[in-house]
C-alpha atoms as a PDB file:
ATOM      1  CA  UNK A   1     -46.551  -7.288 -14.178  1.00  0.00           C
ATOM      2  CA  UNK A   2     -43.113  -8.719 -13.528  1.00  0.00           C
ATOM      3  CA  UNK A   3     -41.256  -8.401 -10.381  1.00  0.00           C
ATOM      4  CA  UNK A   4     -37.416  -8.726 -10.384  1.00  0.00           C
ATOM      5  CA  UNK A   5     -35.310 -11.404  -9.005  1.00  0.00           C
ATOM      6  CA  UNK A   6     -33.573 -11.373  -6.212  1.00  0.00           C
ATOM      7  CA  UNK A   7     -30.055 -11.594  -7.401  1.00  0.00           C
ATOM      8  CA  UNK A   8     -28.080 -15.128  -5.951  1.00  0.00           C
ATOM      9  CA  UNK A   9     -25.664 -14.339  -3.159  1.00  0.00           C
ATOM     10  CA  UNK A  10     -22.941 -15.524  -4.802  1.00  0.00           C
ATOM     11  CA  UNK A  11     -23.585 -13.419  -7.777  1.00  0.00           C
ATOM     12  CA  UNK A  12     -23.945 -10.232  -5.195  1.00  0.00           C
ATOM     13  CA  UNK A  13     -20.569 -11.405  -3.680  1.00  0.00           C
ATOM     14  CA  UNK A  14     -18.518 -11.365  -6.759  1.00  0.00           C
ATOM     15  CA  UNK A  15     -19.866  -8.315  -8.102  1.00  0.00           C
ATOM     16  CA  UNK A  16     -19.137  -6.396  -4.787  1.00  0.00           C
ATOM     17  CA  UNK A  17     -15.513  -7.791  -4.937  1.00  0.00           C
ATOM     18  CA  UNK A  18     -15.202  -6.827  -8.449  1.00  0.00           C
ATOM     19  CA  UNK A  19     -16.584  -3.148  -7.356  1.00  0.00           C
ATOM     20  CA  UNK A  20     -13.842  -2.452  -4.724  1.00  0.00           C
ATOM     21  CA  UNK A  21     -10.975  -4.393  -7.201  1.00  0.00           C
ATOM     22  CA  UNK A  22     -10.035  -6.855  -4.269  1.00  0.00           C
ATOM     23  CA  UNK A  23      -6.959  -8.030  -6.745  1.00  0.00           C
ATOM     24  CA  UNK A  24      -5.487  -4.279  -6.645  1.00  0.00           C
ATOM     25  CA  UNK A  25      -6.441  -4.448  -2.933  1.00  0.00           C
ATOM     26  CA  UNK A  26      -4.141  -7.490  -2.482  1.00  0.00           C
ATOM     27  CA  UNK A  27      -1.410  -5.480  -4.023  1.00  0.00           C
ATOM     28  CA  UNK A  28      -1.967  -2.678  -1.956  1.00  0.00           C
ATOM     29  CA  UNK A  29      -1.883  -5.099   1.366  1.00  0.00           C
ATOM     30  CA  UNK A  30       1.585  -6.767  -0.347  1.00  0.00           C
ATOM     31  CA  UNK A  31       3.162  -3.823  -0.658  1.00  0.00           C
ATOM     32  CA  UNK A  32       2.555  -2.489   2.712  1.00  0.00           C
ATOM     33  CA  UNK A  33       3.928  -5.727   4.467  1.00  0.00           C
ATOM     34  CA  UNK A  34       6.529  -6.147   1.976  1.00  0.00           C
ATOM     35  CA  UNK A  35       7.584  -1.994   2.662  1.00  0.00           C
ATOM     36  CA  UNK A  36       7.265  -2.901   6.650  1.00  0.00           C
ATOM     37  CA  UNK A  37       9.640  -6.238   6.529  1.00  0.00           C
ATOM     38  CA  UNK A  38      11.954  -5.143   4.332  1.00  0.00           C
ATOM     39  CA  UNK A  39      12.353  -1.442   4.314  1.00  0.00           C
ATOM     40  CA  UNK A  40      11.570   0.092   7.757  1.00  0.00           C
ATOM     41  CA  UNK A  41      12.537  -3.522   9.371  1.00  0.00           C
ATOM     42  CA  UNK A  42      14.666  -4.905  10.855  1.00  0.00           C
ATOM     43  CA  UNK A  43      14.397  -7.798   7.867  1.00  0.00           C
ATOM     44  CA  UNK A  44      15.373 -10.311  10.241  1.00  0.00           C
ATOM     45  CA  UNK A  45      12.732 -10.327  12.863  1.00  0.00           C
ATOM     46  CA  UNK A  46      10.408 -10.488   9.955  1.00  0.00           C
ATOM     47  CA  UNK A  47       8.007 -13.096  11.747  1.00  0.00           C
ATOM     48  CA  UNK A  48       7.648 -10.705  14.826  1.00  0.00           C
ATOM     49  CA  UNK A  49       6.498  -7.941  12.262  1.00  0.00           C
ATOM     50  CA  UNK A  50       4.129 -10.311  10.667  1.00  0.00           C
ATOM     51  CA  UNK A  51       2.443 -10.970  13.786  1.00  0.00           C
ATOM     52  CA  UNK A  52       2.376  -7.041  14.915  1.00  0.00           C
ATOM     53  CA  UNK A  53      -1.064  -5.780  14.885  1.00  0.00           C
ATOM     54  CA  UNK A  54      -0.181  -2.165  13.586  1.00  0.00           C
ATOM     55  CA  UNK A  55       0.532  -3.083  10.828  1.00  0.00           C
ATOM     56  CA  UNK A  56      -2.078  -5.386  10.171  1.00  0.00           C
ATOM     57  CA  UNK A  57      -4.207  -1.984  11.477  1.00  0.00           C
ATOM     58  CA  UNK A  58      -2.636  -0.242   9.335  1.00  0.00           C
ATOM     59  CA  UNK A  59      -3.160  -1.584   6.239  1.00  0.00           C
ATOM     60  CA  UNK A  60      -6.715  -2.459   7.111  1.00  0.00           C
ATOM     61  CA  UNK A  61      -6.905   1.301   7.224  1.00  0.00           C
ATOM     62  CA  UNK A  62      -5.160   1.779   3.755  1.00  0.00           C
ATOM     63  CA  UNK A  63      -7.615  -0.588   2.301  1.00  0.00           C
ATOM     64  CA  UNK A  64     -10.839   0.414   3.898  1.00  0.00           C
ATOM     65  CA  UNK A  65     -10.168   4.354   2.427  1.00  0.00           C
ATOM     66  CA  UNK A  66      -9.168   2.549  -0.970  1.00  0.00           C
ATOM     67  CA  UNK A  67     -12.287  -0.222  -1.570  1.00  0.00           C
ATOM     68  CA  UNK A  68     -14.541   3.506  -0.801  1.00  0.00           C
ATOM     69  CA  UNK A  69     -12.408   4.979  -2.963  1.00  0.00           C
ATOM     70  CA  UNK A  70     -13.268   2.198  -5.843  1.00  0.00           C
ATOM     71  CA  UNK A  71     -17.165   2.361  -5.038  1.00  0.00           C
ATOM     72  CA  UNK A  72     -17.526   5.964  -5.074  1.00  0.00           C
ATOM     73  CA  UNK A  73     -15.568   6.093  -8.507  1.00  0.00           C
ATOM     74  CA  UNK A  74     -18.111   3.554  -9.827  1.00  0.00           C
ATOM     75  CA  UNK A  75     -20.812   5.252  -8.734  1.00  0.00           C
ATOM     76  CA  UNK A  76     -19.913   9.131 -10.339  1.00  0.00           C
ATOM     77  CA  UNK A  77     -18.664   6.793 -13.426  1.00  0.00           C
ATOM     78  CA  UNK A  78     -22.361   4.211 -13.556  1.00  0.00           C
ATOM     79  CA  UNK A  79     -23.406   6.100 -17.317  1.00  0.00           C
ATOM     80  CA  UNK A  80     -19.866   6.183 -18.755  1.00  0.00           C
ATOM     81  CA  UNK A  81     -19.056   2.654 -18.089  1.00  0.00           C
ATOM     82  CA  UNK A  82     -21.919   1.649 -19.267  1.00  0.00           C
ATOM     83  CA  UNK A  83     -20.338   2.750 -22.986  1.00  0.00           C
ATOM     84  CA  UNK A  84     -16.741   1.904 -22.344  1.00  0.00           C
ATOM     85  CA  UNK A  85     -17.122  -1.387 -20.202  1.00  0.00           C
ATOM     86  CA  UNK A  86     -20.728  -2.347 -19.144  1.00  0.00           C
ATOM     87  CA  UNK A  87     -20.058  -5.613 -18.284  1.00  0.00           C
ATOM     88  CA  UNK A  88     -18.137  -4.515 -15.384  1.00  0.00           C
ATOM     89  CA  UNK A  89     -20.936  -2.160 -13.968  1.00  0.00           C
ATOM     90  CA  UNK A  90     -21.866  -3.334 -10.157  1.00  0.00           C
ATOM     91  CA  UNK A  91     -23.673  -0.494  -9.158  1.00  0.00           C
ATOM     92  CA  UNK A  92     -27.380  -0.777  -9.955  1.00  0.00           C
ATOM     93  CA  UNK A  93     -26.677  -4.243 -11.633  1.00  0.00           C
ATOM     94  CA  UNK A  94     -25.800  -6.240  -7.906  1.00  0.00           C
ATOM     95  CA  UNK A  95     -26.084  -3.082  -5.919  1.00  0.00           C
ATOM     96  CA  UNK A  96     -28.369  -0.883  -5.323  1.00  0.00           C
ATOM     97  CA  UNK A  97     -27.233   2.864  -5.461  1.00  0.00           C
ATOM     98  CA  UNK A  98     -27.963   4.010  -2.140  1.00  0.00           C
ATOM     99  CA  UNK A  99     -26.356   1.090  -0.383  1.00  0.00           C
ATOM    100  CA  UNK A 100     -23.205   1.779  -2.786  1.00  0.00           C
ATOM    101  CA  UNK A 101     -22.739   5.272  -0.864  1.00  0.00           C
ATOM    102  CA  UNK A 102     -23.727   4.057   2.248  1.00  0.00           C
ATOM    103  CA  UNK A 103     -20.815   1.412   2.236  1.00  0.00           C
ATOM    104  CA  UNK A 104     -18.786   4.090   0.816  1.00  0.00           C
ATOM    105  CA  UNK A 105     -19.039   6.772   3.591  1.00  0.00           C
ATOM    106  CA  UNK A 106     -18.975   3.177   6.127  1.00  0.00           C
ATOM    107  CA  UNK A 107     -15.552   2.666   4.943  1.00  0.00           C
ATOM    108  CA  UNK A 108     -14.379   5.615   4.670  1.00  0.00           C
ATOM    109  CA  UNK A 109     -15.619   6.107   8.626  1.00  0.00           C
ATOM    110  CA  UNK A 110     -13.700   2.812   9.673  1.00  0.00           C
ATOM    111  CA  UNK A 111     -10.927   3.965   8.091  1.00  0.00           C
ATOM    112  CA  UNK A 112     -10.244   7.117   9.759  1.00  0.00           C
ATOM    113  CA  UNK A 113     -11.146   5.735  12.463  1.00  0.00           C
ATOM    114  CA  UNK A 114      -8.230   2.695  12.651  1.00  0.00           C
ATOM    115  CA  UNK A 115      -6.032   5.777  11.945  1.00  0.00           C
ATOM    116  CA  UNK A 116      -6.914   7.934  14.475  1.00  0.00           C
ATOM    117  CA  UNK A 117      -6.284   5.227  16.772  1.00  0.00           C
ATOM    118  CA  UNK A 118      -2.771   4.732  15.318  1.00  0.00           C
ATOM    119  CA  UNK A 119      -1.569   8.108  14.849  1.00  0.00           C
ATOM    120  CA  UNK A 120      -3.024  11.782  14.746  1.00  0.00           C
ATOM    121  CA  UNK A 121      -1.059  11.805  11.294  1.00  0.00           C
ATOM    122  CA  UNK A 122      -2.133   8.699   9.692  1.00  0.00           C
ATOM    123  CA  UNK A 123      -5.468   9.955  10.457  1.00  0.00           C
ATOM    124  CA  UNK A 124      -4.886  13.129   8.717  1.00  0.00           C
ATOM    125  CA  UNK A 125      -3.250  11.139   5.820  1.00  0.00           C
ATOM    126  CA  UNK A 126      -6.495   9.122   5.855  1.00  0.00           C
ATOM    127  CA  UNK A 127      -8.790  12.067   5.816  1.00  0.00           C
ATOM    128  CA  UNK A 128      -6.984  13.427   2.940  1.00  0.00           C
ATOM    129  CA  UNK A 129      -6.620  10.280   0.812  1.00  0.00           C
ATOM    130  CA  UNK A 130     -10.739   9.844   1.395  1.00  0.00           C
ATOM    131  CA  UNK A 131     -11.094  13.990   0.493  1.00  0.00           C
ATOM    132  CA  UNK A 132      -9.094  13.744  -2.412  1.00  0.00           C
ATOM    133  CA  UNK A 133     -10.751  10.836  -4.102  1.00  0.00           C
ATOM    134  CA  UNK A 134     -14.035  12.071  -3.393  1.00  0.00           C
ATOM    135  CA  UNK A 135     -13.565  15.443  -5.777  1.00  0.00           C
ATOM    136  CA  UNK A 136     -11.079  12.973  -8.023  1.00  0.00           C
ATOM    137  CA  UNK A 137     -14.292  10.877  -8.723  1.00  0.00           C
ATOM    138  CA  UNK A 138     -17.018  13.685  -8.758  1.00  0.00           C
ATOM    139  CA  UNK A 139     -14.673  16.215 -10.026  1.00  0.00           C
ATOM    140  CA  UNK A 140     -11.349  16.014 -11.014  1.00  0.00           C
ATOM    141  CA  UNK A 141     -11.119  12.641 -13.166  1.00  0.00           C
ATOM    142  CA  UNK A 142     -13.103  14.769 -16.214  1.00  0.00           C
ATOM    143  CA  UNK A 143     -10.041  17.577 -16.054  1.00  0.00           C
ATOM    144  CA  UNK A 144      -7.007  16.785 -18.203  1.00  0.00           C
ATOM    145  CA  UNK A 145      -3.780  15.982 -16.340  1.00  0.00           C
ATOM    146  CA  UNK A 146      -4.985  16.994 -12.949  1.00  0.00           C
ATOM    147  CA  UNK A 147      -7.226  14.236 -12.237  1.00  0.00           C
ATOM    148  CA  UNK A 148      -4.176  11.596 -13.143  1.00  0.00           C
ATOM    149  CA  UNK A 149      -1.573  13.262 -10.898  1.00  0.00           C
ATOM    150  CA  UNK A 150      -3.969  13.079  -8.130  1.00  0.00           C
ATOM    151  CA  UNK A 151      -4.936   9.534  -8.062  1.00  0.00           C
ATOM    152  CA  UNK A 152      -1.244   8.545  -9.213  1.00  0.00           C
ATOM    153  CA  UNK A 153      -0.699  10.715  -5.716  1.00  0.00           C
ATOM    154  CA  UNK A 154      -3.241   8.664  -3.854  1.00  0.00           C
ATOM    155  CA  UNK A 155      -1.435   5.532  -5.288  1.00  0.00           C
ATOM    156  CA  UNK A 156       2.019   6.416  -3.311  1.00  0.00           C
ATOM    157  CA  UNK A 157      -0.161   7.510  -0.333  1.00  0.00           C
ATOM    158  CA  UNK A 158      -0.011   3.515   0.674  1.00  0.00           C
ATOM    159  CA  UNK A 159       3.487   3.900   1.094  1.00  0.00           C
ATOM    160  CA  UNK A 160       3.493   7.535   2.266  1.00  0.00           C
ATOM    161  CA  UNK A 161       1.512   6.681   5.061  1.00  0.00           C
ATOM    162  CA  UNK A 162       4.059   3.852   6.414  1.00  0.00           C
ATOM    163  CA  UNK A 163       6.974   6.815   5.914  1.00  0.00           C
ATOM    164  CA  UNK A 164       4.607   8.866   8.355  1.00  0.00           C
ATOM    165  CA  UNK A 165       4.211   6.608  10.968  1.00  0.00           C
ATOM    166  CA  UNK A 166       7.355   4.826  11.516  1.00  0.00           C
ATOM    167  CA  UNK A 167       9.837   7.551  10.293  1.00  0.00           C
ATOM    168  CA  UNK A 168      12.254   4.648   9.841  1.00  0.00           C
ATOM    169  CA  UNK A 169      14.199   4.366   6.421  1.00  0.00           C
ATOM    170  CA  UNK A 170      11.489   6.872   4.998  1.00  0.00           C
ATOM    171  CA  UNK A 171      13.965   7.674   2.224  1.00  0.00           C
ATOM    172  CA  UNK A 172      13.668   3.974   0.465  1.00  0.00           C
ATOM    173  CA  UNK A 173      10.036   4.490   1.089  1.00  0.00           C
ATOM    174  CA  UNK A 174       9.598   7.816  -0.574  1.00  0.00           C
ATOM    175  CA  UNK A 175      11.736   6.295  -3.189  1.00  0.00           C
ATOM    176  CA  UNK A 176       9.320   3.527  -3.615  1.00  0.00           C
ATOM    177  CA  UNK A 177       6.443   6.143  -3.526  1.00  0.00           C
ATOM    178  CA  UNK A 178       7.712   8.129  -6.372  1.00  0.00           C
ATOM    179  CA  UNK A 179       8.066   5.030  -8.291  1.00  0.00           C
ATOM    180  CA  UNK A 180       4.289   3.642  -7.832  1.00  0.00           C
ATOM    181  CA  UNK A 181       3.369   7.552  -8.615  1.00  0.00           C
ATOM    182  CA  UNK A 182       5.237   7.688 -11.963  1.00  0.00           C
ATOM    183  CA  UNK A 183       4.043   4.459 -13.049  1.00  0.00           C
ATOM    184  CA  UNK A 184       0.726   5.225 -11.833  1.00  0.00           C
ATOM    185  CA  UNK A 185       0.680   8.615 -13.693  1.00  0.00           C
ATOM    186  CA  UNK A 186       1.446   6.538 -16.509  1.00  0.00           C
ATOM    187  CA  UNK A 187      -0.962   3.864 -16.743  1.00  0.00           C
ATOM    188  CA  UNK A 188      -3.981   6.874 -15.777  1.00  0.00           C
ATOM    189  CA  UNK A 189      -3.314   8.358 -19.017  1.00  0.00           C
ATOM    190  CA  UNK A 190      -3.082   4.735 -20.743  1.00  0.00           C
ATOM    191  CA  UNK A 191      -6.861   4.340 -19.137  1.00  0.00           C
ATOM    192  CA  UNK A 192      -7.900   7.744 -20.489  1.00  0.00           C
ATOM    193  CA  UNK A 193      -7.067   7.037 -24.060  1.00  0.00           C
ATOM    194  CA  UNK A 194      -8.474   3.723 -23.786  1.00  0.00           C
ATOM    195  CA  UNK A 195     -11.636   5.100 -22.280  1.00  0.00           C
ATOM    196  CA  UNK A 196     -11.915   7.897 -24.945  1.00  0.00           C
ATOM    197  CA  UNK A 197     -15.187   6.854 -26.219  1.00  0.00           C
ATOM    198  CA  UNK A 198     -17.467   6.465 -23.368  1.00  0.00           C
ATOM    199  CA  UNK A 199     -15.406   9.600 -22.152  1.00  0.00           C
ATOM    200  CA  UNK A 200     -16.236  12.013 -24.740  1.00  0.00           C
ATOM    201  CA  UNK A 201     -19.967  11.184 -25.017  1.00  0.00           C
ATOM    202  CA  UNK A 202     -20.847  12.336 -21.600  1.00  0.00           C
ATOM    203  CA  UNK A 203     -18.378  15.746 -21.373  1.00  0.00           C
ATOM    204  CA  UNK A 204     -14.931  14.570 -19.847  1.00  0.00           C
ATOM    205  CA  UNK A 205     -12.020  16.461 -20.936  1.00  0.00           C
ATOM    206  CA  UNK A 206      -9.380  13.869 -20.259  1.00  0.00           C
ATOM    207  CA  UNK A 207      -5.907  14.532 -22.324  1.00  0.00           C
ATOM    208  CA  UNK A 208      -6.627  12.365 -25.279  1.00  0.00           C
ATOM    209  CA  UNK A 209      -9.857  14.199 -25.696  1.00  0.00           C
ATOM    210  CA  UNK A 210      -8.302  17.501 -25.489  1.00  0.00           C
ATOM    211  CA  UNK A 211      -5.364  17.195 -27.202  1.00  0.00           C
ATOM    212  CA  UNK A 212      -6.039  13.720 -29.761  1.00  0.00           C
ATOM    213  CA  UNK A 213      -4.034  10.309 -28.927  1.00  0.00           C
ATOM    214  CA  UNK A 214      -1.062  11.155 -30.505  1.00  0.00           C
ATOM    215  CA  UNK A 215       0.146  14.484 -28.529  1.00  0.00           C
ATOM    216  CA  UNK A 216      -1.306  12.575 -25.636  1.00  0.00           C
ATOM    217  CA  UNK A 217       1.636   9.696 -26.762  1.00  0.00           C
ATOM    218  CA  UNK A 218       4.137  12.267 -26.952  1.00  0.00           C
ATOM    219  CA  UNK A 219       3.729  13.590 -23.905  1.00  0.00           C
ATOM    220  CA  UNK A 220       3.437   9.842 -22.677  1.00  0.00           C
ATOM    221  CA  UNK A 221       6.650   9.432 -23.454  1.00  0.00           C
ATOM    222  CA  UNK A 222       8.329  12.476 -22.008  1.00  0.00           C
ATOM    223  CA  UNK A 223       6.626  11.407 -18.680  1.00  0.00           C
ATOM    224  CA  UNK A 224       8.254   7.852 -19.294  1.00  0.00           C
ATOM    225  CA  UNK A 225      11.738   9.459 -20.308  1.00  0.00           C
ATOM    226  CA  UNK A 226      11.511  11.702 -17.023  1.00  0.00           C
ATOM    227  CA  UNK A 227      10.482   9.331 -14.838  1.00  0.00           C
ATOM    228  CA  UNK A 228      13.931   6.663 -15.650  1.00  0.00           C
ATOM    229  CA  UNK A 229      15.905   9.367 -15.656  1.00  0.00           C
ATOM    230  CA  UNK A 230      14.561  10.619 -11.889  1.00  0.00           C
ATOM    231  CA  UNK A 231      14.893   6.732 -10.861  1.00  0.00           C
ATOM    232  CA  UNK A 232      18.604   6.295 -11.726  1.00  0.00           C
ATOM    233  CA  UNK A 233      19.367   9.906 -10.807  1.00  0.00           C
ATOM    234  CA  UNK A 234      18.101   9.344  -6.709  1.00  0.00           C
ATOM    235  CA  UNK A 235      20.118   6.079  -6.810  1.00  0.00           C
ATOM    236  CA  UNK A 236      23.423   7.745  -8.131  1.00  0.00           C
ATOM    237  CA  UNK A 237      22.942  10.432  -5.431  1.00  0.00           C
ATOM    238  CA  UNK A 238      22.240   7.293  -2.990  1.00  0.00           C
ATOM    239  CA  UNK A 239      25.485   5.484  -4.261  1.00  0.00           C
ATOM    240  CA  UNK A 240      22.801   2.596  -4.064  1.00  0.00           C
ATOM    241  CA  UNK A 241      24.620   0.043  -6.393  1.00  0.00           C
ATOM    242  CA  UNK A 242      22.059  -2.666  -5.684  1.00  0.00           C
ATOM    243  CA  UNK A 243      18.687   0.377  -6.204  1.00  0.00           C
ATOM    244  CA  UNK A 244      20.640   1.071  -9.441  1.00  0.00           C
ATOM    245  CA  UNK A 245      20.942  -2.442 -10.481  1.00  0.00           C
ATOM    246  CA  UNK A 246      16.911  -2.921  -9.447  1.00  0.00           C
ATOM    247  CA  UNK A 247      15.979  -0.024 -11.949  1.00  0.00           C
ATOM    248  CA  UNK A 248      18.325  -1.595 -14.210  1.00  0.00           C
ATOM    249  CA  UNK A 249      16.358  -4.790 -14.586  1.00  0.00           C
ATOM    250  CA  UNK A 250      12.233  -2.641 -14.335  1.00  0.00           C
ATOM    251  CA  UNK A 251      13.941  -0.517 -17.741  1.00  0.00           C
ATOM    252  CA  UNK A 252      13.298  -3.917 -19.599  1.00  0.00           C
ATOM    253  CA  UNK A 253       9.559  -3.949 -19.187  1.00  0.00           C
ATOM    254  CA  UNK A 254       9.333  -0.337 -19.598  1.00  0.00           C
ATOM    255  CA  UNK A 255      10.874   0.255 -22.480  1.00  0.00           C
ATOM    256  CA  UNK A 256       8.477  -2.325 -23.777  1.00  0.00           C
ATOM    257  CA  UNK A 257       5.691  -0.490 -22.753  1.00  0.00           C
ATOM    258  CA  UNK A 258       7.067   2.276 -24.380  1.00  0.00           C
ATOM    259  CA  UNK A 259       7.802   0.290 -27.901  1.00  0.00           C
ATOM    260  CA  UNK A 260       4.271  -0.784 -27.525  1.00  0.00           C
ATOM    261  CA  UNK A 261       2.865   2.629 -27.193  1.00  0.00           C
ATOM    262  CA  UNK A 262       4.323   3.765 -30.038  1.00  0.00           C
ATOM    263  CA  UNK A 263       2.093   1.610 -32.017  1.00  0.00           C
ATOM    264  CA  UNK A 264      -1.176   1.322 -30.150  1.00  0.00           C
ATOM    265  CA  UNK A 265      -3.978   2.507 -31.717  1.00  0.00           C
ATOM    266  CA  UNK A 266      -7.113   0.374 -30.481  1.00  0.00           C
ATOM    267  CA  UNK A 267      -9.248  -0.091 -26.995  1.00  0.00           C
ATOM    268  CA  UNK A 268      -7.714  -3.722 -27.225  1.00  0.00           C
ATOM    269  CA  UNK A 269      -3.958  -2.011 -27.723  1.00  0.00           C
ATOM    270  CA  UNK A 270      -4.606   0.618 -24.436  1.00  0.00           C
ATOM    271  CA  UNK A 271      -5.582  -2.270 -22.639  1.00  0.00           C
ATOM    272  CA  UNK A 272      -3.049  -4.425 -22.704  1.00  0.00           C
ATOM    273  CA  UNK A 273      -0.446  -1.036 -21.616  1.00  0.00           C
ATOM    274  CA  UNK A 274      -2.679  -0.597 -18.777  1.00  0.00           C
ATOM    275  CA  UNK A 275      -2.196  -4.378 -17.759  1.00  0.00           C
ATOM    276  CA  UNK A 276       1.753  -3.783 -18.524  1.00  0.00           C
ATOM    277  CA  UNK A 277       1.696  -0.897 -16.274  1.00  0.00           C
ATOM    278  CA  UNK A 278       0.243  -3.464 -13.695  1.00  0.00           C
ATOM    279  CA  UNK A 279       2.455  -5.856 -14.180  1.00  0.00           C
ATOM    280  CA  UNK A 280       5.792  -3.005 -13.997  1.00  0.00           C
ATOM    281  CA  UNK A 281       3.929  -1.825 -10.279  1.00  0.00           C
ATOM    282  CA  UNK A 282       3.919  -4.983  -8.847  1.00  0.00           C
ATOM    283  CA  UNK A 283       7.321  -5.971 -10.098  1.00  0.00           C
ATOM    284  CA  UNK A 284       8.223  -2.787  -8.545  1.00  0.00           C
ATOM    285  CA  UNK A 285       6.977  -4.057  -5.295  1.00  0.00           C
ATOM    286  CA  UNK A 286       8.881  -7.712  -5.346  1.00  0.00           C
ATOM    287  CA  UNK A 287      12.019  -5.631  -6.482  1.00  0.00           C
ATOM    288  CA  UNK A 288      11.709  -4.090  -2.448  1.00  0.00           C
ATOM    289  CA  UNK A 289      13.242  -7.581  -1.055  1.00  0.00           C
ATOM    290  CA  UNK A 290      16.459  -6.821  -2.867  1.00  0.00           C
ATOM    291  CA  UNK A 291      16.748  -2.901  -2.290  1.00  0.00           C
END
């Protein structure tokens, strides 16, 4: 009889940083500071606000809801990624299930908590971010469309949630907000049709599966089309020269993304959009120091 081995710490470490994607965690933290310094401000007491613990409380919250968001999406998702990716599975591979959702509902709980000591609306924000991505992950990420909107949604939340606590220059935030959801939306789909396989086999009905890659394209790129269009619209009403100029410069990788669309056809081809859409996000978020 064999007994298993207990798996090295290192190897445990790196698969539970894997599981809660510390590198879109990072961006998440980034963008937070980046949205506190240079759009609610003032810019120029930026080491002050660097040293301010609400924010740093703030985003600790952000990220604690997020990283449980990540696990309990792994662990709903354990069977289909074992078809469309399993060499990223963490769950039952470097941890077991049970301690999955006990870390899960343990972040979730710190991170309402940090909120409710901030504000009785970041905590609310909190509690509905944590809600939401609990039915998106059980639920809602095997509908078509609705699933997408709501994690794109849960994607602008990070800068939502600095809009409903400082109520200072919320309307650059909100604008920055709609941008992470549009690309978000975006790249959701992108995943969808790259994750058609593994999706299909075990009774999703994501949009490529319902309506076939190439309507899904098509209505790819009237989200795209609608989505510039809304960007340079807000900063014409703004008579925001410079927020003009800024979309100006993000239309360059996007309508790359969109030429490349056009003729992606494999896993390896959906990949590489998804990356783009990564890329687009976080040069979305450096663009903030010049808006």
């Amino acid at each position: 009889m064999t007994t298993r081995q207990p798996i090295p710490f290192s190897a445990f470490a790196l698969g539970f940083l894997r599981l809660i994607r510390v590198q879109n965690l990072l961006i998440v933290v980034l963008t937070q500071f980046l949205a506190r310094i240079v759009l609610v401000g003032p810019r120029e007491a930026w080491p002050k606000l660097l040293t301010d613990p609400t924010i740093w409380l703030l985003s600790l919250s952000t990220v604690c809801i997020a990283a449980a968001g990540y696990i309990i999406n792994d662990y709903f998702d354990i069977k289909i990624d074992l078809v469309n990716k399993p060499e990223r599975v963490i769950i039952g591979r470097y941890l077991k299930r049970r301690v999955a959702i006990g870390t899960h509902q343990l972040l979730n709980v710190i991170g309402c908590l940090i909120g409710l000591y901030l504000s009785k609306w970041v905590f609310l924000t909190d509690v509905i971010s944590a809600s939401l991505l609990w039915l998106y992950s059980s639920h809602l990420k095997r509908q078509p469309f609705i699933g997408n909107i709501v994690v794109s949604l849960l994607t602008a939340l990070s800068l939502i949630v600095l809009a409903v606590y400082y109520r200072q220059n919320a309307e650059m935030l909100l604008i920055y907000a709609l941008f992470s959801f549009g690309i978000s939306l975006v790249r959701e789909i992108i995943k969808d049709m790259q994750d058609v396989r593994g999706d299909a086999r075990f009774g999703c009905r994501t949009l490529p599966i319902v309506w076939g890659l190439r309507r899904t394209k098509y209505l790819l790129y009237v989200l795209i089309g609608s989505f510039i269009l809304s960007m340079f619209l807000i900063a014409d009403s703004l008579s925001n020269l410079r927020l003009g100029f800024i979309f100006l410069i993000l239309l360059i990788p996007i309508i790359w993304l969109t030429y490349r669309l056009v003729v992606a056809d494999t896993r390896r081809d959906f990949g590489y959009l998804s990356n783009l859409c990564k890329l687009i996000m976080l040069l979305g978020v450096v663009s903030m120091v010049w808006a």
